[in-house]
N, C-alpha and C. Protein backbone atom coordinates (compact mmCIF):
# COMPACT_ATOMS: atom_id res chain seq x y z
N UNK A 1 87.72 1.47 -66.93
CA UNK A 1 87.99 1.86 -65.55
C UNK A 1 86.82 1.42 -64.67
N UNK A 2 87.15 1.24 -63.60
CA UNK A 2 86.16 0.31 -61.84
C UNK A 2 85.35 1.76 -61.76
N UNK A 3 84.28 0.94 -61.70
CA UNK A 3 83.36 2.29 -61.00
C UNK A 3 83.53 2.26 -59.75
N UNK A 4 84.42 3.29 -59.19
CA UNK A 4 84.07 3.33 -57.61
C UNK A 4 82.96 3.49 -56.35
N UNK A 5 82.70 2.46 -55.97
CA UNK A 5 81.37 2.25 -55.02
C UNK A 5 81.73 3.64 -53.45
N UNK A 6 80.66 3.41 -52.99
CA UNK A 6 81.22 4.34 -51.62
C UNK A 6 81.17 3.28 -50.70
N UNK A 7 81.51 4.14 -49.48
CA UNK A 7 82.42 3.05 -48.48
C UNK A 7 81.47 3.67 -47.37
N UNK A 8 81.51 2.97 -46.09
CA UNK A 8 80.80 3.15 -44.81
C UNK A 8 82.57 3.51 -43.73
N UNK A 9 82.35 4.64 -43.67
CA UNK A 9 83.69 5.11 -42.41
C UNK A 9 83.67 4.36 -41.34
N UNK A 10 84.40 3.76 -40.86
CA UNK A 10 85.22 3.20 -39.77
C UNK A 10 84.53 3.86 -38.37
N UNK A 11 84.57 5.07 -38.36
CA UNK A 11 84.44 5.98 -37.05
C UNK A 11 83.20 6.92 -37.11
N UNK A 12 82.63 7.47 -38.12
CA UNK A 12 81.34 8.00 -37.58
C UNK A 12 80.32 7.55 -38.31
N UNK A 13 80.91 6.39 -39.65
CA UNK A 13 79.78 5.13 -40.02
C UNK A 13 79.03 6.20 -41.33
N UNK A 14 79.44 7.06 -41.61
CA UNK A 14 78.87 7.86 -42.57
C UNK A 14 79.13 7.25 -44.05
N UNK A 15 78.76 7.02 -44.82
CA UNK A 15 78.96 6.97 -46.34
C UNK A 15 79.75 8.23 -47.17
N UNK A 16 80.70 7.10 -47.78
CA UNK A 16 81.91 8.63 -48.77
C UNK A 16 81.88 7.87 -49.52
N UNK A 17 82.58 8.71 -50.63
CA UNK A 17 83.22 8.06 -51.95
C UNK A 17 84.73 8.58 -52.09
N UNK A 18 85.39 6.94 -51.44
CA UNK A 18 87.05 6.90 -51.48
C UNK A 18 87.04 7.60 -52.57
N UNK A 19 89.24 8.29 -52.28
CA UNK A 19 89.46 8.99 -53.02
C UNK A 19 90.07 8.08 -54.41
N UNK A 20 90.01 8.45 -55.90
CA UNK A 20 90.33 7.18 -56.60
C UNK A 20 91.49 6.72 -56.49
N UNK A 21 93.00 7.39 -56.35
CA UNK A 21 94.14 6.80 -55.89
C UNK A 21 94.00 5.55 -54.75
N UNK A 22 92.95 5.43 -53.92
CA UNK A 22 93.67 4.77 -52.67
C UNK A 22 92.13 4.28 -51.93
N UNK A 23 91.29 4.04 -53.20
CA UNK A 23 89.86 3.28 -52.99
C UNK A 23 90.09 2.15 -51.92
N UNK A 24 90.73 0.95 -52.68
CA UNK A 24 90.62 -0.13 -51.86
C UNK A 24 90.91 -0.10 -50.26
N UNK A 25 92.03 0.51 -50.35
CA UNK A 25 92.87 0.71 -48.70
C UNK A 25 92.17 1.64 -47.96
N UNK A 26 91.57 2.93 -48.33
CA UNK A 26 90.47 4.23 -47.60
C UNK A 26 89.75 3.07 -46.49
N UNK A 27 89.86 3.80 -45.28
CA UNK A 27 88.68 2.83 -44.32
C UNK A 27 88.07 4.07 -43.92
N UNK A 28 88.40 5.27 -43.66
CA UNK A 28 87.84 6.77 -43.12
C UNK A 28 87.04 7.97 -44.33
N UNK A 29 86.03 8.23 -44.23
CA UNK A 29 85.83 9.30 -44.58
C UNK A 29 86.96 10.61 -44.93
N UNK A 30 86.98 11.73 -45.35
CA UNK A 30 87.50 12.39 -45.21
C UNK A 30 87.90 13.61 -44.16
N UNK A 31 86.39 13.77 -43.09
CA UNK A 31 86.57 14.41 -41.66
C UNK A 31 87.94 14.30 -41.32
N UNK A 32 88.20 15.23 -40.76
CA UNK A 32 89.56 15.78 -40.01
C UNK A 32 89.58 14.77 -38.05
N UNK A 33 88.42 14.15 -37.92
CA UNK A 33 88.39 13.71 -36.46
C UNK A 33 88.92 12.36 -36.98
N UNK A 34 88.01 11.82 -38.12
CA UNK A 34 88.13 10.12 -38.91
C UNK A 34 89.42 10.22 -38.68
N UNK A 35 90.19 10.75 -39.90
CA UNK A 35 91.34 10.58 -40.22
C UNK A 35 92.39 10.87 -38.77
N UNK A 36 92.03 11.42 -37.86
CA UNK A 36 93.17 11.48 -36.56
C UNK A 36 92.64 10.44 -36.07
N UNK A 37 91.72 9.70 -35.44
CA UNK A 37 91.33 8.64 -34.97
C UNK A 37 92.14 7.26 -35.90
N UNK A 38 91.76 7.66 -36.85
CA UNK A 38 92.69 6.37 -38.05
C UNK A 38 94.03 6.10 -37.59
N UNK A 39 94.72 7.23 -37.84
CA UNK A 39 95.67 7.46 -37.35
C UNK A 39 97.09 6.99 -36.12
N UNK A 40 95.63 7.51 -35.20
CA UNK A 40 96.22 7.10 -33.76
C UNK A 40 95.79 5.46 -33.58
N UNK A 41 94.48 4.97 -34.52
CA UNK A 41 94.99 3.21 -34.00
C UNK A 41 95.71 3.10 -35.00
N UNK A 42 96.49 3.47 -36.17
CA UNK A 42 96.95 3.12 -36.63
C UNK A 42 98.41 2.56 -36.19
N UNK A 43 98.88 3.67 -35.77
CA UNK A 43 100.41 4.09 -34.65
C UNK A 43 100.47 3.08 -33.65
N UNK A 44 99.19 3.18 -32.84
CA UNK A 44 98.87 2.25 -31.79
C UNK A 44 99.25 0.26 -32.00
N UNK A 45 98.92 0.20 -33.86
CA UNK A 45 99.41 -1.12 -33.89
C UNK A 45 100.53 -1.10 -33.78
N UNK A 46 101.09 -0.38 -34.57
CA UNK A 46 102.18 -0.38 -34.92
C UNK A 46 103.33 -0.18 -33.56
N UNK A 47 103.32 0.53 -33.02
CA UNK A 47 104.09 0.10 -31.79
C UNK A 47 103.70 -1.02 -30.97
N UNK A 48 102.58 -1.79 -30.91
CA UNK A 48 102.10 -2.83 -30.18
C UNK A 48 102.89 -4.16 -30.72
N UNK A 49 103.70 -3.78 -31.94
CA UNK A 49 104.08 -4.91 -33.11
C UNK A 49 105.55 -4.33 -33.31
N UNK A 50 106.08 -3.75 -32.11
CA UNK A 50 107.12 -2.72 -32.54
C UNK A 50 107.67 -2.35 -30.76
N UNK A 51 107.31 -3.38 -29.96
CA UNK A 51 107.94 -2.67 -28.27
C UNK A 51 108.76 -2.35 -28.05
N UNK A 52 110.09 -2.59 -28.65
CA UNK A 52 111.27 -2.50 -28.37
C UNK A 52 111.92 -0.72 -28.91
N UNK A 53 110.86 -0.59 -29.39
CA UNK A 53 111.22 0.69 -30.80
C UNK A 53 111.96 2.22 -29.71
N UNK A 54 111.22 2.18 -28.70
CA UNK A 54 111.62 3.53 -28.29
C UNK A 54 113.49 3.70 -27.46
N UNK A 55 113.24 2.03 -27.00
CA UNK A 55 114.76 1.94 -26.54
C UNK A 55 115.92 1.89 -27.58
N UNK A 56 115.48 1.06 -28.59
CA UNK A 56 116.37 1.51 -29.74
C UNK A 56 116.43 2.99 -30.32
N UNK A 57 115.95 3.51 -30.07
CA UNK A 57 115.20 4.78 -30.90
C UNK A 57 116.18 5.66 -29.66
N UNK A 58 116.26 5.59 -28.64
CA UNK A 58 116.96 6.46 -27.37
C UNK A 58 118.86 6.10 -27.65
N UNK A 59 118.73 4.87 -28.03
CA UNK A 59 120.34 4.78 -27.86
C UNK A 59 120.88 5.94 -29.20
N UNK A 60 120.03 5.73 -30.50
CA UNK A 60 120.32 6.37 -31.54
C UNK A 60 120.35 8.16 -31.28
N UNK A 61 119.52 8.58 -30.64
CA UNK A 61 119.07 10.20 -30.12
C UNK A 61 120.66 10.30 -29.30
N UNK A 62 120.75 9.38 -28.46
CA UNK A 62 122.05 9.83 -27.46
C UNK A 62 123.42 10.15 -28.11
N UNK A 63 123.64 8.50 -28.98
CA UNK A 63 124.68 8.73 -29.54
C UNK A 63 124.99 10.18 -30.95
N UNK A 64 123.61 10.32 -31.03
CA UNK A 64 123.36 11.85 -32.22
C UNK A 64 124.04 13.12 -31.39
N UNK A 65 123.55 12.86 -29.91
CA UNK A 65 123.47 14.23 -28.92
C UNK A 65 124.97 14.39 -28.54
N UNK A 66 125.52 13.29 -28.73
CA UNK A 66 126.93 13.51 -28.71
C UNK A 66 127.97 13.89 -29.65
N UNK A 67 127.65 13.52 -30.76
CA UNK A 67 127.99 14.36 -31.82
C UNK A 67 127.15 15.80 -32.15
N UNK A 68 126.54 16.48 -31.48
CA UNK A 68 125.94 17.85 -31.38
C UNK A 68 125.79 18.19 -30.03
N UNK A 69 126.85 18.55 -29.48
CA UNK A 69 126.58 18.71 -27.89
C UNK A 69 125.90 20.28 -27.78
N UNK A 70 126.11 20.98 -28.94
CA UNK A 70 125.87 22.31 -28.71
C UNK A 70 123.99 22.56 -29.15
N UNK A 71 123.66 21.53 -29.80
CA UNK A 71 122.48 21.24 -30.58
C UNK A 71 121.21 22.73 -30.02
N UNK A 72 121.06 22.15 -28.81
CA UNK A 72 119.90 22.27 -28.17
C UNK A 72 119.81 23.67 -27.86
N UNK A 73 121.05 23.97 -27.11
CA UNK A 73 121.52 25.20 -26.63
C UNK A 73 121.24 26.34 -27.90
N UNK A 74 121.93 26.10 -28.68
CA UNK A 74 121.35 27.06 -29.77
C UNK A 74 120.05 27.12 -30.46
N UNK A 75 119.64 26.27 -30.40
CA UNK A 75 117.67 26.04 -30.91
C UNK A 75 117.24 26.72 -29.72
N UNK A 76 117.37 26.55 -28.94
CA UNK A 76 116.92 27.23 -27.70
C UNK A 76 116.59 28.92 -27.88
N UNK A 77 118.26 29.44 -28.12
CA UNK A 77 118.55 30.49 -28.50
C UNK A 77 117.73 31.58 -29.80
N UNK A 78 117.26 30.26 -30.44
CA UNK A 78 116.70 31.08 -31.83
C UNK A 78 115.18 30.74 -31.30
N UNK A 79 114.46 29.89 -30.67
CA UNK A 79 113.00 30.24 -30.38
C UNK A 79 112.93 30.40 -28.78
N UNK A 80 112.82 31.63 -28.28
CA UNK A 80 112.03 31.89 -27.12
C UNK A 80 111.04 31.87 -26.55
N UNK A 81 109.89 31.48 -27.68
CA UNK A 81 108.84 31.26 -27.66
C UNK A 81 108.93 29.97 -26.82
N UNK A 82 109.54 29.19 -27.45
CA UNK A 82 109.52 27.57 -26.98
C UNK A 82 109.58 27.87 -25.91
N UNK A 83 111.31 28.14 -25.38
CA UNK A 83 111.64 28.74 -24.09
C UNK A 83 110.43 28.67 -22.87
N UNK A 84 110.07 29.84 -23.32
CA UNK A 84 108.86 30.17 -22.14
C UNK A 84 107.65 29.14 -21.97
N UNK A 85 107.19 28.70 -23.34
CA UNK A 85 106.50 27.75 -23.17
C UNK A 85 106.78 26.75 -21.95
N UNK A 86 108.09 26.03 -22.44
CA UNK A 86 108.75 25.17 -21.66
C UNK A 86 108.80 25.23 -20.39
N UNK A 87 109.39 26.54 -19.51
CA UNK A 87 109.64 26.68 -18.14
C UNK A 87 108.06 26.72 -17.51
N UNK A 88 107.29 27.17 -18.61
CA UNK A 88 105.66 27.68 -17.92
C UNK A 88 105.22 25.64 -17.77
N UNK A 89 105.53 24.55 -18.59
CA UNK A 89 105.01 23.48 -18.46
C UNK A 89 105.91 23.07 -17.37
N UNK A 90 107.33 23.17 -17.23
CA UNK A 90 107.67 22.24 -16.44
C UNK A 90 107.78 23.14 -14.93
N UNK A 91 107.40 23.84 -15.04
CA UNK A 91 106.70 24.81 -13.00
C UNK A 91 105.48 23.74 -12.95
N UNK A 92 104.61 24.18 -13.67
CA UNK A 92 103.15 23.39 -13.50
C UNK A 92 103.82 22.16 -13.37
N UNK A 93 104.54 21.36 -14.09
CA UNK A 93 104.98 19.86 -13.79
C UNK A 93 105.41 19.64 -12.41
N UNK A 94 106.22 20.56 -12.03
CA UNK A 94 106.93 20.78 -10.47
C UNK A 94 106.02 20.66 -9.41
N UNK A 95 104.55 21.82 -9.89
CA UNK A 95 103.62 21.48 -8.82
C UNK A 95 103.18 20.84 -8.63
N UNK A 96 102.77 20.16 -9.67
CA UNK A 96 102.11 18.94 -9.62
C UNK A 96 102.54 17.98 -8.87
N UNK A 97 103.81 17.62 -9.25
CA UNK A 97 104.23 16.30 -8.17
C UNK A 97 104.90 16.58 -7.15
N UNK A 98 104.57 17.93 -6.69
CA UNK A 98 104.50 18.74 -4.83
C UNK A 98 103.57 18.37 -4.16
N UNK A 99 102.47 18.65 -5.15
CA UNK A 99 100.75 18.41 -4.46
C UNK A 99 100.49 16.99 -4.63
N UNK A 100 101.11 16.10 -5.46
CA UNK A 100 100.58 14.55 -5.70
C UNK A 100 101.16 13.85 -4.07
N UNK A 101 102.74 14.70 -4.26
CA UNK A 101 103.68 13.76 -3.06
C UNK A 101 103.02 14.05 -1.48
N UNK A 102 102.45 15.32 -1.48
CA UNK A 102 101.92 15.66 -0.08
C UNK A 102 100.78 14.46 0.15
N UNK A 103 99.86 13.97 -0.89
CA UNK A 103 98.92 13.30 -0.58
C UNK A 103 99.03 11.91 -0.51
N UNK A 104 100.23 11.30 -1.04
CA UNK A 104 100.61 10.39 -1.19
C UNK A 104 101.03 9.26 0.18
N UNK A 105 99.66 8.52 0.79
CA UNK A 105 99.79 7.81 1.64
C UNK A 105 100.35 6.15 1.66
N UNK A 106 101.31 5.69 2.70
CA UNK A 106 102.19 4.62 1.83
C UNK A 106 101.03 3.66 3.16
N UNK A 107 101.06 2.17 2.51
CA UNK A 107 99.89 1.30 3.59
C UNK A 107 100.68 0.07 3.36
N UNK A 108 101.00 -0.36 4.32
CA UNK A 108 101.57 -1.74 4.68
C UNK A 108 100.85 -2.63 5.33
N UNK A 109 100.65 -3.71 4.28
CA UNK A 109 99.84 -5.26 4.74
C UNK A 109 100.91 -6.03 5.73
N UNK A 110 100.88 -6.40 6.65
CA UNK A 110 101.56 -7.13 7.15
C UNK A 110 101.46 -8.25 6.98
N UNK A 111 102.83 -9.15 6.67
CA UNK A 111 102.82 -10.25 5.72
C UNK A 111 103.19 -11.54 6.70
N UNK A 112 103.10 -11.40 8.08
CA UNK A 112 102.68 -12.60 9.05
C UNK A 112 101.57 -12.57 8.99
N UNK A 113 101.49 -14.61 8.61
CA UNK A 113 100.22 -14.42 8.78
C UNK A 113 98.87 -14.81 10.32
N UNK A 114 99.53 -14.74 11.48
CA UNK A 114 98.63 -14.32 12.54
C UNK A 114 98.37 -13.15 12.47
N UNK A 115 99.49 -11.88 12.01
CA UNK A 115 98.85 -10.49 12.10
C UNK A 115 98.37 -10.01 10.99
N UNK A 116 96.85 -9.84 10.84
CA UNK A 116 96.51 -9.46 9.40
C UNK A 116 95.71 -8.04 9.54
N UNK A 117 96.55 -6.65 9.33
CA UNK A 117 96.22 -5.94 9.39
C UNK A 117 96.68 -4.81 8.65
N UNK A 118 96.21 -3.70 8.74
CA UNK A 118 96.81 -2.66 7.69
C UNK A 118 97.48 -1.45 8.85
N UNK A 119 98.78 -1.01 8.46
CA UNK A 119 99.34 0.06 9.36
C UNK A 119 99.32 1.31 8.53
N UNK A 120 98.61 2.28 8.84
CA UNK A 120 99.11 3.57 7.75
C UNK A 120 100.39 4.42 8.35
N UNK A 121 101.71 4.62 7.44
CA UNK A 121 102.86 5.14 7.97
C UNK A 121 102.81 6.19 7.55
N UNK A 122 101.55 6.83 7.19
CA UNK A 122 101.69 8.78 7.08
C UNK A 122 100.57 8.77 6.78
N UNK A 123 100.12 10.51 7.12
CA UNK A 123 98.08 10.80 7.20
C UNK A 123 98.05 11.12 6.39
N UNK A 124 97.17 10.76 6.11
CA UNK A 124 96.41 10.78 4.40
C UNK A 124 95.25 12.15 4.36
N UNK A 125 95.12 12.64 3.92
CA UNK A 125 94.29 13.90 3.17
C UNK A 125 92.81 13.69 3.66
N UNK A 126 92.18 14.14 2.82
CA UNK A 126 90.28 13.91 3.46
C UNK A 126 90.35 12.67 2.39
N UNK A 127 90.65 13.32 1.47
CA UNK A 127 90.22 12.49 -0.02
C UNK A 127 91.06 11.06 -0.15
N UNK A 128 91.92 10.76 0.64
CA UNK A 128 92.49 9.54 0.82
C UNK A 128 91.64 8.63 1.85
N UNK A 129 91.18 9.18 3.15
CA UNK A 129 90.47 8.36 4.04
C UNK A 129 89.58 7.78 3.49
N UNK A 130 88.92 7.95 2.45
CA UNK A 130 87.81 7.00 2.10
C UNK A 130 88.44 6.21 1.11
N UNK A 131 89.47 5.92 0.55
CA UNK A 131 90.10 5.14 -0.13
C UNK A 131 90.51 4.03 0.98
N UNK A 132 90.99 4.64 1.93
CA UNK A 132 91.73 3.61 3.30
C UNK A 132 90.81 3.18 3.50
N UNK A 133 89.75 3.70 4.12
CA UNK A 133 88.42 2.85 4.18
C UNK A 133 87.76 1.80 3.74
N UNK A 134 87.87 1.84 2.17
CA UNK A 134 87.71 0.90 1.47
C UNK A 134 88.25 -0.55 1.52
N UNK A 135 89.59 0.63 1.66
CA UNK A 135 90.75 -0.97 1.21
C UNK A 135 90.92 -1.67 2.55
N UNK A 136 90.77 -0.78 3.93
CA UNK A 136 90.80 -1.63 4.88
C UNK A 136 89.57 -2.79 5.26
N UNK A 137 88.32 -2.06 4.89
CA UNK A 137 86.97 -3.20 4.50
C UNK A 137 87.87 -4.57 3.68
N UNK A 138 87.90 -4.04 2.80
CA UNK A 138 88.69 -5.09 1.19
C UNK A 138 88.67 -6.05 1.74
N UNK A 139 90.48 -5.50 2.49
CA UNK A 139 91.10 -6.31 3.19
C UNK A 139 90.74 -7.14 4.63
N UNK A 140 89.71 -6.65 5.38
CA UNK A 140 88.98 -7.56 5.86
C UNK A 140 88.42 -8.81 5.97
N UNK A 141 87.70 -8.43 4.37
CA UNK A 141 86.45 -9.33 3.91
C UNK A 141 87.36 -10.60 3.20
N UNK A 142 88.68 -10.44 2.71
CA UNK A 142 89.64 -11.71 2.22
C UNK A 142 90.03 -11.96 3.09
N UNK A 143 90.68 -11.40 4.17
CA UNK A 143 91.12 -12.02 5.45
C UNK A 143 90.32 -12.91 5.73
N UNK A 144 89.18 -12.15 6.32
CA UNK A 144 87.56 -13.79 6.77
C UNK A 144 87.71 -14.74 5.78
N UNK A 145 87.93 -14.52 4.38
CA UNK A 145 87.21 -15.79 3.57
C UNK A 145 88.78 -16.60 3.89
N UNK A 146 89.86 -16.26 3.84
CA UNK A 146 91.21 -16.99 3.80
C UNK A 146 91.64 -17.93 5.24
N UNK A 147 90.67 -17.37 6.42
CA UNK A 147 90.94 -18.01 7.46
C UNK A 147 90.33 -19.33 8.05
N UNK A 148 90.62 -20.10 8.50
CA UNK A 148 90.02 -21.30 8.31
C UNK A 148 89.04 -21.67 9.41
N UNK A 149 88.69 -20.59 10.12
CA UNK A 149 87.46 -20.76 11.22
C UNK A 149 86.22 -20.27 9.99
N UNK A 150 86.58 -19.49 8.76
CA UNK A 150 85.09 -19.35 8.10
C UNK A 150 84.80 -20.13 7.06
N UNK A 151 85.64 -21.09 7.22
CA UNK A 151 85.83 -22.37 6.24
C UNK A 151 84.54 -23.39 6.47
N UNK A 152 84.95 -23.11 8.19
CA UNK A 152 83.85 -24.54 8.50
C UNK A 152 82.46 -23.81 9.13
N UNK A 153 82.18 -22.28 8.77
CA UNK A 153 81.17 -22.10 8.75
C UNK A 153 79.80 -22.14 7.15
């Protein structure tokens, strides 16, 4: 039998000694952070090598949900726990995109090009004006370089 050497972890670089089933392939220590980090790039290839997966994956859930129309309704019924969980995330979800939409300022470049300017079509918050600010500088400073009087300076 291979004497098994130890290995240098992937993620916090520590020295282990793989487990003997699964020496060669082990890239993580045994830590509980290694192994979720492993994990998640693991998944991460794997859908990167796999895009299409969730739309296929939705037609299959639908056509299931139709043969169990009652599915949900009764799972529902047997954990209340969930229940409450649920309504308590999707209020907070509700507020959230109450308070996102109030702040949410729309900015139109005008796309003649003699008029090169920015129009804001709703007031923006405190915390938005210095974003406008920015972007109206931005947009300035490409305007000058794009126009052809700073060409021939």
């Amino acid at each position: 039998m291979k004497k098994i050497s130890k290995k240098q972890c992937d993620f916090c670089h520590s020295t282990f000694l793989p487990d003997v089933r699964a020496w060669r392939q082990q890239k993580t220590c045994f830590k509980e952070s290694c192994r979720k980090k492993r994990k998640s790039r693991a998944q991460l290839k794997w859908f990167l090598r796999h895009p299409d997966y969730h739309e296929s994956r939705k037609i299959k859930i639908k056509n299931w949900a139709k043969d169990y129309p009652d599915y949900w309704r009764f799972w529902r019924k047997r954990h209340p726990e969930y229940v409450e969980r649920d309504n308590l995330r999707r209020q907070q979800s509700y507020q959230n995109l109450k308070i996102s939409a109030k702040q949410n300022g729309i900015i139109k470049i005008s796309d003649q090009p003699e008029v090169k300017t920015l129009q804001v079509l709703q007031e923006f918050s405190a915390k938005q004006n210095l974003i406008y600010r920015r972007l109206e500088t931005l947009f300035n400073v490409l305007s000058q370089k794009s126009s052809p009087q700073s060409k021939s300076i």
